[in-house]
ModelCIF file with pLDDT and N, C-alpha, C, O atoms, coordinates in Angstrom:
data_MODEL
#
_entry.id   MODEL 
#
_entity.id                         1 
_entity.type                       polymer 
_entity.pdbx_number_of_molecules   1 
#
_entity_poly.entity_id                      1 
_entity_poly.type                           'polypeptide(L)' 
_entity_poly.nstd_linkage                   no 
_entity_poly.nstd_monomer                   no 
_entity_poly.pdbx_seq_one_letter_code       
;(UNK)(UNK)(UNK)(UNK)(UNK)(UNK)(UNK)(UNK)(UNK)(UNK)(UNK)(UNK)(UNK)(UNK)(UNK)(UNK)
(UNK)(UNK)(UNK)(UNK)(UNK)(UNK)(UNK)(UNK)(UNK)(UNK)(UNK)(UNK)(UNK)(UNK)(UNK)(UNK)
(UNK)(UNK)(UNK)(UNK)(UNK)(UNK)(UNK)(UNK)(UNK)(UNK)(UNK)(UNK)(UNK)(UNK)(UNK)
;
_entity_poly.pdbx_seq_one_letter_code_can   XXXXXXXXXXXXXXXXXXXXXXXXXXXXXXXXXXXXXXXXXXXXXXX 
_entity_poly.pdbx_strand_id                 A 
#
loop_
_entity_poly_seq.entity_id 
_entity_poly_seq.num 
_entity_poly_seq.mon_id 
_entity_poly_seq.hetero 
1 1  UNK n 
1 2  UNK n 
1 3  UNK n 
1 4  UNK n 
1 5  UNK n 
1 6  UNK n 
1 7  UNK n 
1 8  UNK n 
1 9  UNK n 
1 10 UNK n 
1 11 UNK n 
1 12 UNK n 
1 13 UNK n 
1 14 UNK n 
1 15 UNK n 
1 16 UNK n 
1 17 UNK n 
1 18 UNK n 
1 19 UNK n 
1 20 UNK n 
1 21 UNK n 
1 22 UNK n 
1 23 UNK n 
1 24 UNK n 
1 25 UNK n 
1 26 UNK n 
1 27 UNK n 
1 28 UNK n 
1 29 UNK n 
1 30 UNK n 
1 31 UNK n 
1 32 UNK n 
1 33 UNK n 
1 34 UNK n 
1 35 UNK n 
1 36 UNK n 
1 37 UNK n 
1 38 UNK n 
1 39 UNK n 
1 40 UNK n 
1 41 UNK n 
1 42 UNK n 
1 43 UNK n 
1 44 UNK n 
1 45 UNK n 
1 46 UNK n 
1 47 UNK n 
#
_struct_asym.id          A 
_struct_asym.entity_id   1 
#
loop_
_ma_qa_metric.id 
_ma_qa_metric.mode 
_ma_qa_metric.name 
_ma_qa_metric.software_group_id 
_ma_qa_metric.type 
1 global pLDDT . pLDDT 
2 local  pLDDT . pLDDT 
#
_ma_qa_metric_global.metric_id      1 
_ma_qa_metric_global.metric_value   89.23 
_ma_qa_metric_global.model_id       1 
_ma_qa_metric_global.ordinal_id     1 
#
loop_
_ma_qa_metric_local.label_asym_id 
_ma_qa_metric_local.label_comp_id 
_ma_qa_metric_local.label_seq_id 
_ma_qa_metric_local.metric_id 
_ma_qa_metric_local.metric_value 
_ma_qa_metric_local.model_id 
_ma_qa_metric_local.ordinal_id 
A UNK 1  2 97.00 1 1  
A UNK 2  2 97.00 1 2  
A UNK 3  2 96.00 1 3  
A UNK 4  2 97.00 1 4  
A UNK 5  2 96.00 1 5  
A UNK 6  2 95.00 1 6  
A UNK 7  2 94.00 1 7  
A UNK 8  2 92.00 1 8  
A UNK 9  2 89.00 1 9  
A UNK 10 2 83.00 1 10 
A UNK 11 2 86.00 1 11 
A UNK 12 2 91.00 1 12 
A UNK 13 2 93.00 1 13 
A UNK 14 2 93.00 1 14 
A UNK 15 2 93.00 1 15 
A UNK 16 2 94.00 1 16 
A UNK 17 2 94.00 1 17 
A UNK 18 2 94.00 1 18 
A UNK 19 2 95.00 1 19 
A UNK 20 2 94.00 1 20 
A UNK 21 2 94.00 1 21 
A UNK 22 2 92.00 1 22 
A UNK 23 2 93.00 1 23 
A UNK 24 2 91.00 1 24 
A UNK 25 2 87.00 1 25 
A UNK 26 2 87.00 1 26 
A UNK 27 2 85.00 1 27 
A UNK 28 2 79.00 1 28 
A UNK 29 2 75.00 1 29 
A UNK 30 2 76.00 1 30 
A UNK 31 2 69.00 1 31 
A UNK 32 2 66.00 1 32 
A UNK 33 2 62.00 1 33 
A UNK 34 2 71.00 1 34 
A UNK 35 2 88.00 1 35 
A UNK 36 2 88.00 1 36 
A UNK 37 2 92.00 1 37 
A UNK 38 2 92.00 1 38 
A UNK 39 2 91.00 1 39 
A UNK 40 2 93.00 1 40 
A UNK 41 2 94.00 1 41 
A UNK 42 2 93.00 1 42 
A UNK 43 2 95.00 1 43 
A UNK 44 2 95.00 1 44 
A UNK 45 2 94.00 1 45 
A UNK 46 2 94.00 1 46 
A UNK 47 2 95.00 1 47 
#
loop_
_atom_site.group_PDB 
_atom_site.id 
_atom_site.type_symbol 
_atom_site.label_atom_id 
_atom_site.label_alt_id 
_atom_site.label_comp_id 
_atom_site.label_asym_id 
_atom_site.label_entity_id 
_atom_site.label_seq_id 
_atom_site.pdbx_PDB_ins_code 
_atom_site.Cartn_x 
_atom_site.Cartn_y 
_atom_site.Cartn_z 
_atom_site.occupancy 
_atom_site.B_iso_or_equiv 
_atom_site.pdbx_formal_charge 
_atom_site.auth_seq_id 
_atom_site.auth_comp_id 
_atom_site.auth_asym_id 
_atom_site.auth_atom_id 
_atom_site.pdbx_PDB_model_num 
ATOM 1   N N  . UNK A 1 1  ? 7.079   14.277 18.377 1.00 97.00 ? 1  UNK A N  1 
ATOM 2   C CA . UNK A 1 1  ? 8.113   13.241 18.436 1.00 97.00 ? 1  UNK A CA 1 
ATOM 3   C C  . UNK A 1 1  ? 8.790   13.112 19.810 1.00 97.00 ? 1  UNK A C  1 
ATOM 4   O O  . UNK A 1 1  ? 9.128   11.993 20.198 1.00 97.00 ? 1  UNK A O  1 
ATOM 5   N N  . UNK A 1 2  ? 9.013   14.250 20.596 1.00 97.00 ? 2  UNK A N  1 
ATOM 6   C CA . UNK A 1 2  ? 9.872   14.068 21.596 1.00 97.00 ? 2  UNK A CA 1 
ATOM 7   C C  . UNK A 1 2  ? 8.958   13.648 22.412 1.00 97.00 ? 2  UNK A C  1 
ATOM 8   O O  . UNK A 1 2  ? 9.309   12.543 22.826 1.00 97.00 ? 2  UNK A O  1 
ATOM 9   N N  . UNK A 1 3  ? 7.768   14.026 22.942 1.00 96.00 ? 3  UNK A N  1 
ATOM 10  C CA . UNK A 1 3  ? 6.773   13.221 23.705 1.00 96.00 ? 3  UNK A CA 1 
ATOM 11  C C  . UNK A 1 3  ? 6.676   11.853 23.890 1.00 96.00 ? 3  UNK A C  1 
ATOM 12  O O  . UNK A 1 3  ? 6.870   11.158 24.888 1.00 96.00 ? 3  UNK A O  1 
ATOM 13  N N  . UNK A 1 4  ? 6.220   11.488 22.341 1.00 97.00 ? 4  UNK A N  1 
ATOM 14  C CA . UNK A 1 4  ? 6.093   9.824  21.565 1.00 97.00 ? 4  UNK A CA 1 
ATOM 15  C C  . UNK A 1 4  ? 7.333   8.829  22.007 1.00 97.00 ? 4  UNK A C  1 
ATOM 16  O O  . UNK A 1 4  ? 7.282   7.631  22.285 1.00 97.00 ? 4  UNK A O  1 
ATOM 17  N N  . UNK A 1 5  ? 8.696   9.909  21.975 1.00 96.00 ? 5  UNK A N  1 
ATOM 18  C CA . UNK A 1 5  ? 9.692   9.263  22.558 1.00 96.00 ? 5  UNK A CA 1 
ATOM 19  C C  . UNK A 1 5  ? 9.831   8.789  23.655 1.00 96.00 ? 5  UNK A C  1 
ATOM 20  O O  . UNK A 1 5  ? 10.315  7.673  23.844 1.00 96.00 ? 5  UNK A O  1 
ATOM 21  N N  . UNK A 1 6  ? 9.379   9.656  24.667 1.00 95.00 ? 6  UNK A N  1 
ATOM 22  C CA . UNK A 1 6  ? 9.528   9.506  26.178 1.00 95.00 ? 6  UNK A CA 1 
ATOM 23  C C  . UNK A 1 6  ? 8.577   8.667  26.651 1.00 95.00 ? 6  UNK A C  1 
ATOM 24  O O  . UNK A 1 6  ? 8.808   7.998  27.659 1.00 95.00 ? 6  UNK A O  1 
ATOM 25  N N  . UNK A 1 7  ? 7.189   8.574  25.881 1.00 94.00 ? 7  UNK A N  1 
ATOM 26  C CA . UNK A 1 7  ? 6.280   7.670  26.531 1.00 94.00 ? 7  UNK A CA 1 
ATOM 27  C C  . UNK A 1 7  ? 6.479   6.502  25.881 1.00 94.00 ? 7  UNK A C  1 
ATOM 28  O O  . UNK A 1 7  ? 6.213   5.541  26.603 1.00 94.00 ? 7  UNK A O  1 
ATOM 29  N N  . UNK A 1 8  ? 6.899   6.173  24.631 1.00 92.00 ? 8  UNK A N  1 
ATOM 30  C CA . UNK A 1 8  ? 7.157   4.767  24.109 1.00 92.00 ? 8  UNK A CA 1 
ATOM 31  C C  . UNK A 1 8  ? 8.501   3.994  24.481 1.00 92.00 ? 8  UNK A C  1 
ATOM 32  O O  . UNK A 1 8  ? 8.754   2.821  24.206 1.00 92.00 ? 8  UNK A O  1 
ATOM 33  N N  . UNK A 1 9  ? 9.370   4.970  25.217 1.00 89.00 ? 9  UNK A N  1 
ATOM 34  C CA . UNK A 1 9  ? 10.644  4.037  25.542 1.00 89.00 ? 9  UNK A CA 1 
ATOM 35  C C  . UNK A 1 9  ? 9.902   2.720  26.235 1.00 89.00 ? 9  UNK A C  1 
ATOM 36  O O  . UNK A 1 9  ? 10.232  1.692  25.645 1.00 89.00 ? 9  UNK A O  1 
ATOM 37  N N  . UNK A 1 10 ? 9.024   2.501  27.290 1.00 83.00 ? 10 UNK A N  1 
ATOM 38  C CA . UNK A 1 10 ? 9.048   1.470  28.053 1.00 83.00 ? 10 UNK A CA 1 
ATOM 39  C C  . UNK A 1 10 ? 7.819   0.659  27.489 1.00 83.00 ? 10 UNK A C  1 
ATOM 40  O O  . UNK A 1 10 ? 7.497   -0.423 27.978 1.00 83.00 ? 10 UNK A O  1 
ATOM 41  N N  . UNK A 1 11 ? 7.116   1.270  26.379 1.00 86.00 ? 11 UNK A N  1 
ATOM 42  C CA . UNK A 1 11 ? 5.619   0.438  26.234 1.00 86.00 ? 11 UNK A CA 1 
ATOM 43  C C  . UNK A 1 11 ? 5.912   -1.041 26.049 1.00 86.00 ? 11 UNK A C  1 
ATOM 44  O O  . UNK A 1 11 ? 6.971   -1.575 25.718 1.00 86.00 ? 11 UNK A O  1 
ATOM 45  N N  . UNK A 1 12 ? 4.328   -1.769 26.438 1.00 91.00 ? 12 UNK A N  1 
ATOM 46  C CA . UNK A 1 12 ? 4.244   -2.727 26.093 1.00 91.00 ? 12 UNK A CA 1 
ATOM 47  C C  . UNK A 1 12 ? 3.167   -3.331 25.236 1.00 91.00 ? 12 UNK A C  1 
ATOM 48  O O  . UNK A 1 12 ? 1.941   -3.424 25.174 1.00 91.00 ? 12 UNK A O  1 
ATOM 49  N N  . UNK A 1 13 ? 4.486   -3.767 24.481 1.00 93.00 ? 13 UNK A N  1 
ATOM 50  C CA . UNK A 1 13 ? 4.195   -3.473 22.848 1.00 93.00 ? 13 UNK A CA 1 
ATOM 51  C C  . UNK A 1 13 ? 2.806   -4.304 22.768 1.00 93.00 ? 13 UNK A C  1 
ATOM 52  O O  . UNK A 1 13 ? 1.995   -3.895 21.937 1.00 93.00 ? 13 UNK A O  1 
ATOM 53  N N  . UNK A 1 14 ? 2.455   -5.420 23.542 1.00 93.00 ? 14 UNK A N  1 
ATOM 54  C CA . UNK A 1 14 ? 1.543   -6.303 23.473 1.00 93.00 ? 14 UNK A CA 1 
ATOM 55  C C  . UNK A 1 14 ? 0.499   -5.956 24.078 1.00 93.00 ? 14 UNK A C  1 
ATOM 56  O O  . UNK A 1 14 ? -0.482  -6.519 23.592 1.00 93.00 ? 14 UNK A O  1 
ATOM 57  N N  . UNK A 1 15 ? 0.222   -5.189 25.042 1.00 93.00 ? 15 UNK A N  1 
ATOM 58  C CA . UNK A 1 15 ? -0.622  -4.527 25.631 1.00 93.00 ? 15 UNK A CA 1 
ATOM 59  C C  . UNK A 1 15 ? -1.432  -3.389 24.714 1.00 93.00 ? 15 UNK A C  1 
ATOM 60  O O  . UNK A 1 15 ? -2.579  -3.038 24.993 1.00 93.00 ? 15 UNK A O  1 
ATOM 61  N N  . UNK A 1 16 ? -0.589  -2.798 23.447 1.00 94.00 ? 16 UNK A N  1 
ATOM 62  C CA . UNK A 1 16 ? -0.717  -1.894 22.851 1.00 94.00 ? 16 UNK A CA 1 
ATOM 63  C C  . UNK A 1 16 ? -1.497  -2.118 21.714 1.00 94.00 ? 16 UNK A C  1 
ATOM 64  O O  . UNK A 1 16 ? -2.443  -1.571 21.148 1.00 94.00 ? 16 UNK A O  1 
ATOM 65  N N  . UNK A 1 17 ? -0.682  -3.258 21.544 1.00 94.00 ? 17 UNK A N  1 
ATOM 66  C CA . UNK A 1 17 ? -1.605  -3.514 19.617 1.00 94.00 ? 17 UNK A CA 1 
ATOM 67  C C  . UNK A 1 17 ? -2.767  -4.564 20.194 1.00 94.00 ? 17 UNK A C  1 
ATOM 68  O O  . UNK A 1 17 ? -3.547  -5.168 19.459 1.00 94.00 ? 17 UNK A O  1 
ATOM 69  N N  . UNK A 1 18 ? -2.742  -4.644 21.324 1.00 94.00 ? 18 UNK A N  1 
ATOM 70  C CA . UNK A 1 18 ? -4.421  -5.744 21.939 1.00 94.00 ? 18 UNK A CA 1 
ATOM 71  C C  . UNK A 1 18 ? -5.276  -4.525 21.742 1.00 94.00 ? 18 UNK A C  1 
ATOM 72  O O  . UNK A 1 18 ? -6.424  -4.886 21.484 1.00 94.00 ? 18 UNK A O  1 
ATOM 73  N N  . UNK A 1 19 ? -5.136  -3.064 21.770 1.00 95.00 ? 19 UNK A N  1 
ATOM 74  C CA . UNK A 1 19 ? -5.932  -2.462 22.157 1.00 95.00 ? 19 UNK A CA 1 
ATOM 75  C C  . UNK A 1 19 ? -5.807  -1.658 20.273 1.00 95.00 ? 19 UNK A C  1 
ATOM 76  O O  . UNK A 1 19 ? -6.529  -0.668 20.154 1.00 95.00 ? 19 UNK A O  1 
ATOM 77  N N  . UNK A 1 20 ? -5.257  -1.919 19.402 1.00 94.00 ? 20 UNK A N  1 
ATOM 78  C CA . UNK A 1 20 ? -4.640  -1.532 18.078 1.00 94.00 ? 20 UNK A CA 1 
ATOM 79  C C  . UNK A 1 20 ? -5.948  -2.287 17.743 1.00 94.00 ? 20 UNK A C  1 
ATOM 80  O O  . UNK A 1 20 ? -6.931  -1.550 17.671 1.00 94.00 ? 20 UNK A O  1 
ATOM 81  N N  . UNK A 1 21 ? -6.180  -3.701 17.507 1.00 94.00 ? 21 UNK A N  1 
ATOM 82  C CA . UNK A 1 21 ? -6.511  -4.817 17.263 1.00 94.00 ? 21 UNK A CA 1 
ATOM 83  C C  . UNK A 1 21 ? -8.546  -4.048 17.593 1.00 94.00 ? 21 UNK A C  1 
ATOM 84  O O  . UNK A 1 21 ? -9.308  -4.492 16.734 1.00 94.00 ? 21 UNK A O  1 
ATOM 85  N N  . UNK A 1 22 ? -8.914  -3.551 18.134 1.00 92.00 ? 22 UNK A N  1 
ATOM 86  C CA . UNK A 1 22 ? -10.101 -3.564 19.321 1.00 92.00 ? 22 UNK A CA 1 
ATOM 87  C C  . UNK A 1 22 ? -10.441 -2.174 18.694 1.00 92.00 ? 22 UNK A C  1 
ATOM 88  O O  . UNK A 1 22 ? -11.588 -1.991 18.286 1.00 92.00 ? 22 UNK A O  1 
ATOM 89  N N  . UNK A 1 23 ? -9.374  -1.045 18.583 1.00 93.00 ? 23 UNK A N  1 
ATOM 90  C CA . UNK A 1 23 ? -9.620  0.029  18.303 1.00 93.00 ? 23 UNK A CA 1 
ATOM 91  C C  . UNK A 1 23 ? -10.344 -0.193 16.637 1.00 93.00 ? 23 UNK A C  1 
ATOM 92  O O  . UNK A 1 23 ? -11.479 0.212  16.384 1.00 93.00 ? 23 UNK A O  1 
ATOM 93  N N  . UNK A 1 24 ? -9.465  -0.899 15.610 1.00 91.00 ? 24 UNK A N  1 
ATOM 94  C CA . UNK A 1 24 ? -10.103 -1.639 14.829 1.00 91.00 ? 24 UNK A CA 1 
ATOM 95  C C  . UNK A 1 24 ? -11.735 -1.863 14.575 1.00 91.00 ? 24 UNK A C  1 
ATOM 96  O O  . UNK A 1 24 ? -12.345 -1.358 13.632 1.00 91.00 ? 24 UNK A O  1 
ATOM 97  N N  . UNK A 1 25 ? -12.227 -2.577 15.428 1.00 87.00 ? 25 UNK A N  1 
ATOM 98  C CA . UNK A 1 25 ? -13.340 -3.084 15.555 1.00 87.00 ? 25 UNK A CA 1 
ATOM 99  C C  . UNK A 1 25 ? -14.144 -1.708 15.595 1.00 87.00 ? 25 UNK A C  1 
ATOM 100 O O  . UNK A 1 25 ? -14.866 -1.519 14.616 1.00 87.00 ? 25 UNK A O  1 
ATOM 101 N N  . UNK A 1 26 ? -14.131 -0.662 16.630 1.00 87.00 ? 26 UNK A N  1 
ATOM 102 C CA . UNK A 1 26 ? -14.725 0.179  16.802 1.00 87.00 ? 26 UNK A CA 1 
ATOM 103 C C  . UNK A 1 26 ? -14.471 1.160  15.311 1.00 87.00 ? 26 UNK A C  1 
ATOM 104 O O  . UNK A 1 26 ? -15.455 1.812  14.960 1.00 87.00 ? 26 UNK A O  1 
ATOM 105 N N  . UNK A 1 27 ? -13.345 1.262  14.543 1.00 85.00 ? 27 UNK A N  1 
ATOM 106 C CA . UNK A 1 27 ? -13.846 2.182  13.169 1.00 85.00 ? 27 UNK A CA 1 
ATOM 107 C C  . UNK A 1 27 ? -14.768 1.716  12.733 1.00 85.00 ? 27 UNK A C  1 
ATOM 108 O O  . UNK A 1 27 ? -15.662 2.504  12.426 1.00 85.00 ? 27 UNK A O  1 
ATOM 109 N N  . UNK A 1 28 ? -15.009 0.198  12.487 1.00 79.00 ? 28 UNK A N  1 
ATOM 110 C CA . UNK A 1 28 ? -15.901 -0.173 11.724 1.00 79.00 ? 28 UNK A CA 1 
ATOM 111 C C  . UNK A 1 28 ? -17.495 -0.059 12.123 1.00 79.00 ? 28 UNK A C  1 
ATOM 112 O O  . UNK A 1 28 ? -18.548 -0.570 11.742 1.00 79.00 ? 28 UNK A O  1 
ATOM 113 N N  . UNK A 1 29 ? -17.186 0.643  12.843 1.00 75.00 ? 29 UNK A N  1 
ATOM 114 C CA . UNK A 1 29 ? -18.877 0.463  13.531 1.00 75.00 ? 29 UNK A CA 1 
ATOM 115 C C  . UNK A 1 29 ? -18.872 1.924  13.428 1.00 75.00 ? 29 UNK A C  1 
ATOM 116 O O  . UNK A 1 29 ? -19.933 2.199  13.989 1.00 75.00 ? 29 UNK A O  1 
ATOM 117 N N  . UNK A 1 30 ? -18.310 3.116  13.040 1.00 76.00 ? 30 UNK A N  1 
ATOM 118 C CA . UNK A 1 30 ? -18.086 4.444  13.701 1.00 76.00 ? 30 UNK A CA 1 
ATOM 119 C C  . UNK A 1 30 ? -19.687 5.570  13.215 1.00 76.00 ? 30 UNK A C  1 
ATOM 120 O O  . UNK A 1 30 ? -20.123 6.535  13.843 1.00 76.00 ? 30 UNK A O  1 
ATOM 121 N N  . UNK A 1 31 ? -20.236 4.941  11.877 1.00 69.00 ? 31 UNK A N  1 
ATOM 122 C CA . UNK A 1 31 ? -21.400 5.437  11.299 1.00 69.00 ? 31 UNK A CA 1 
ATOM 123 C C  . UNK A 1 31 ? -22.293 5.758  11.944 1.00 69.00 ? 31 UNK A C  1 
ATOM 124 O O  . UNK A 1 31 ? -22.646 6.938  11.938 1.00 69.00 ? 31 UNK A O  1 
ATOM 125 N N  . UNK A 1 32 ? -22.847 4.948  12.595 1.00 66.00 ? 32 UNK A N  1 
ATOM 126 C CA . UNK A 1 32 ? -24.113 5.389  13.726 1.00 66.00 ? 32 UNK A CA 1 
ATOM 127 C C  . UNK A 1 32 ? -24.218 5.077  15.180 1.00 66.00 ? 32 UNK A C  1 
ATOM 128 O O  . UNK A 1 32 ? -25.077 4.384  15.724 1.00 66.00 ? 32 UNK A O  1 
ATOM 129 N N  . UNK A 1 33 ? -23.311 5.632  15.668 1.00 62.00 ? 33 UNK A N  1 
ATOM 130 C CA . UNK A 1 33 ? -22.899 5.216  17.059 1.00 62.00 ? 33 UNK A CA 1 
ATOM 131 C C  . UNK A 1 33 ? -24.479 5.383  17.890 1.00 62.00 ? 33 UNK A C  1 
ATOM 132 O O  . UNK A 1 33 ? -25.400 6.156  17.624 1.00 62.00 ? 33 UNK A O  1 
ATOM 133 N N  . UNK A 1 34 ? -24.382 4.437  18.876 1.00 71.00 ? 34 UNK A N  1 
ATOM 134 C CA . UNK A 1 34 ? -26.403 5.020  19.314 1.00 71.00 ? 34 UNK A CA 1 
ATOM 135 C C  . UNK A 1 34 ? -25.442 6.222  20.712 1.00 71.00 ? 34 UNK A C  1 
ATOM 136 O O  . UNK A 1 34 ? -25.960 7.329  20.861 1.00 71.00 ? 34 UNK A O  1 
ATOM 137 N N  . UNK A 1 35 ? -24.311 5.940  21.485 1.00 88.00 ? 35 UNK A N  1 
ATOM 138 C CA . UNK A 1 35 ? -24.158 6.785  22.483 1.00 88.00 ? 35 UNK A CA 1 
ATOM 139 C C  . UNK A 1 35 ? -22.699 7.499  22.070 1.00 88.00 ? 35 UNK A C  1 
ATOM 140 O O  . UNK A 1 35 ? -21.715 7.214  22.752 1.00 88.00 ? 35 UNK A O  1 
ATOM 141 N N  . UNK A 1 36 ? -22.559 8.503  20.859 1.00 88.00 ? 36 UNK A N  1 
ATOM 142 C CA . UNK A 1 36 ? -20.558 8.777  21.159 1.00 88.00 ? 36 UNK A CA 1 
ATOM 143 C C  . UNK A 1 36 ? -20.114 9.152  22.252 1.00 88.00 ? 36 UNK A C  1 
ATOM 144 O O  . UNK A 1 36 ? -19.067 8.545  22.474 1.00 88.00 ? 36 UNK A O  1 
ATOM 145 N N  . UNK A 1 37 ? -20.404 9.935  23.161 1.00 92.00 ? 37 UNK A N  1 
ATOM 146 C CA . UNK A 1 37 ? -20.217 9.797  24.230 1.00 92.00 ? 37 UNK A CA 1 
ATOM 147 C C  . UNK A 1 37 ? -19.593 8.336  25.033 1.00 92.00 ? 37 UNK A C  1 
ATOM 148 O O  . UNK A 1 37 ? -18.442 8.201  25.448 1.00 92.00 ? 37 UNK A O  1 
ATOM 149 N N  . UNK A 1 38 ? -20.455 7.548  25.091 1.00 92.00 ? 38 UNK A N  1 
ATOM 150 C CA . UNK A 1 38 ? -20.318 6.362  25.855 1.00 92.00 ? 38 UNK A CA 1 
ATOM 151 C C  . UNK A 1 38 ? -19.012 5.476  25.097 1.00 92.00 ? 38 UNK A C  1 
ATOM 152 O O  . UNK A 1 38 ? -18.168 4.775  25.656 1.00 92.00 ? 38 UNK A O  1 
ATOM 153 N N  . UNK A 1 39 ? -19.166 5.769  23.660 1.00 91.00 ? 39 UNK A N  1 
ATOM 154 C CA . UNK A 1 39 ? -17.971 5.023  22.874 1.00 91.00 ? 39 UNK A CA 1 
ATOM 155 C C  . UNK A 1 39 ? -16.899 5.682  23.512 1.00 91.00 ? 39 UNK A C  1 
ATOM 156 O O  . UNK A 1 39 ? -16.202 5.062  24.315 1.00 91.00 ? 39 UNK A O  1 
ATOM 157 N N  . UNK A 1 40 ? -16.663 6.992  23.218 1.00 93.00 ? 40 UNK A N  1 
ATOM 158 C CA . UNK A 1 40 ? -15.805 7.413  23.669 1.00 93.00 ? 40 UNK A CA 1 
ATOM 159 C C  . UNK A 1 40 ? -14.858 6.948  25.298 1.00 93.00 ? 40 UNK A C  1 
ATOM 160 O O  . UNK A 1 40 ? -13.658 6.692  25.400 1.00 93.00 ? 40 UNK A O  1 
ATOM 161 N N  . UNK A 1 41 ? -15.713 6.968  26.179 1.00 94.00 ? 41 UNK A N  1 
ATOM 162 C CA . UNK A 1 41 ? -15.524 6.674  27.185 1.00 94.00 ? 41 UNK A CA 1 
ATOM 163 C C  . UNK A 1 41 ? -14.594 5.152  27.541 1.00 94.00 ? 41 UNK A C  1 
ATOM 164 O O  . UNK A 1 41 ? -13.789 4.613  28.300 1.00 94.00 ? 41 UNK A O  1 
ATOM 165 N N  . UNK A 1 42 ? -15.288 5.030  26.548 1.00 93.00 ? 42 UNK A N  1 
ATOM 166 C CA . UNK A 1 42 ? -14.660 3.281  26.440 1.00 93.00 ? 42 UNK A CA 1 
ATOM 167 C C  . UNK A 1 42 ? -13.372 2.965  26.339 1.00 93.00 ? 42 UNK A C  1 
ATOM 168 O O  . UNK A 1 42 ? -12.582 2.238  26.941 1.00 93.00 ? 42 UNK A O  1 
ATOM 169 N N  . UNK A 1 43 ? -13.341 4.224  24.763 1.00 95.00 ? 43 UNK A N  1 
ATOM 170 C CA . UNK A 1 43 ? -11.680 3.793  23.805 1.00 95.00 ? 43 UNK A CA 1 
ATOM 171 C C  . UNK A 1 43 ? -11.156 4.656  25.317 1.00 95.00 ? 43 UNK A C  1 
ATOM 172 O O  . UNK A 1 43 ? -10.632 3.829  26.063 1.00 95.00 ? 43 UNK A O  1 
ATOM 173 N N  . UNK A 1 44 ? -11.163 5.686  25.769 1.00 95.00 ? 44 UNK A N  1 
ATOM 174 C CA . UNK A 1 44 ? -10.062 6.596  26.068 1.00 95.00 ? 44 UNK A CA 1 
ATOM 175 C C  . UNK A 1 44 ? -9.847  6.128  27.317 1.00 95.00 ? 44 UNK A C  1 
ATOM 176 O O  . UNK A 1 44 ? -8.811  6.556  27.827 1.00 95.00 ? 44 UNK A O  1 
ATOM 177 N N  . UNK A 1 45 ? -10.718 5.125  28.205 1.00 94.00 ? 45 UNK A N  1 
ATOM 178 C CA . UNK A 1 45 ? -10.066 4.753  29.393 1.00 94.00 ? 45 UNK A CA 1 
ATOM 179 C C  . UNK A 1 45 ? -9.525  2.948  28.594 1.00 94.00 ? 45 UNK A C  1 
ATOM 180 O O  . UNK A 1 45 ? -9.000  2.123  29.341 1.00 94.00 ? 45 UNK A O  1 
ATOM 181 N N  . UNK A 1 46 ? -9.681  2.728  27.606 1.00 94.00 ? 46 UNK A N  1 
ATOM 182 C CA . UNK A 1 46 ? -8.829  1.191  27.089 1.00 94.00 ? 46 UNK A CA 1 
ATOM 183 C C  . UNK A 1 46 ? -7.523  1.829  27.138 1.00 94.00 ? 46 UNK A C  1 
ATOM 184 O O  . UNK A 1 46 ? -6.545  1.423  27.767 1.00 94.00 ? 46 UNK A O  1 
ATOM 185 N N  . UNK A 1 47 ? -7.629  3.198  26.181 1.00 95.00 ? 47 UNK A N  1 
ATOM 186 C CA . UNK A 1 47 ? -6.189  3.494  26.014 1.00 95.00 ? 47 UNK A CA 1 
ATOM 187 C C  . UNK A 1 47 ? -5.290  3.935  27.246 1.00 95.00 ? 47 UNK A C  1 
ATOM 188 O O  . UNK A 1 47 ? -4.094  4.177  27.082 1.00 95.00 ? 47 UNK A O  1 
#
């Protein structure tokens, strides 16, 4: 919580759920990824 606090005082909120919205897309595909690796790479530099 105290973390969550300090980094969400300034977010932007719209920037956030674009990537909420996207992250989405990718559960639904999560079954047979052909590279996790490469997925990975993806979400954690979106986020």
């Amino acid at each position: 919580a105290p973390r969550l606090r300090e980094l969400g005082a300034g977010v932007k909120v719209e920037a956030l759920l674009r990537f909420v919205r996207e992250l989405e897309g990718v559960r639904r595909h999560l079954d047979h990824p052909l590279n996790p690796q490469l997925l990975l790479e993806t979400v954690f530099l979106a986020y």
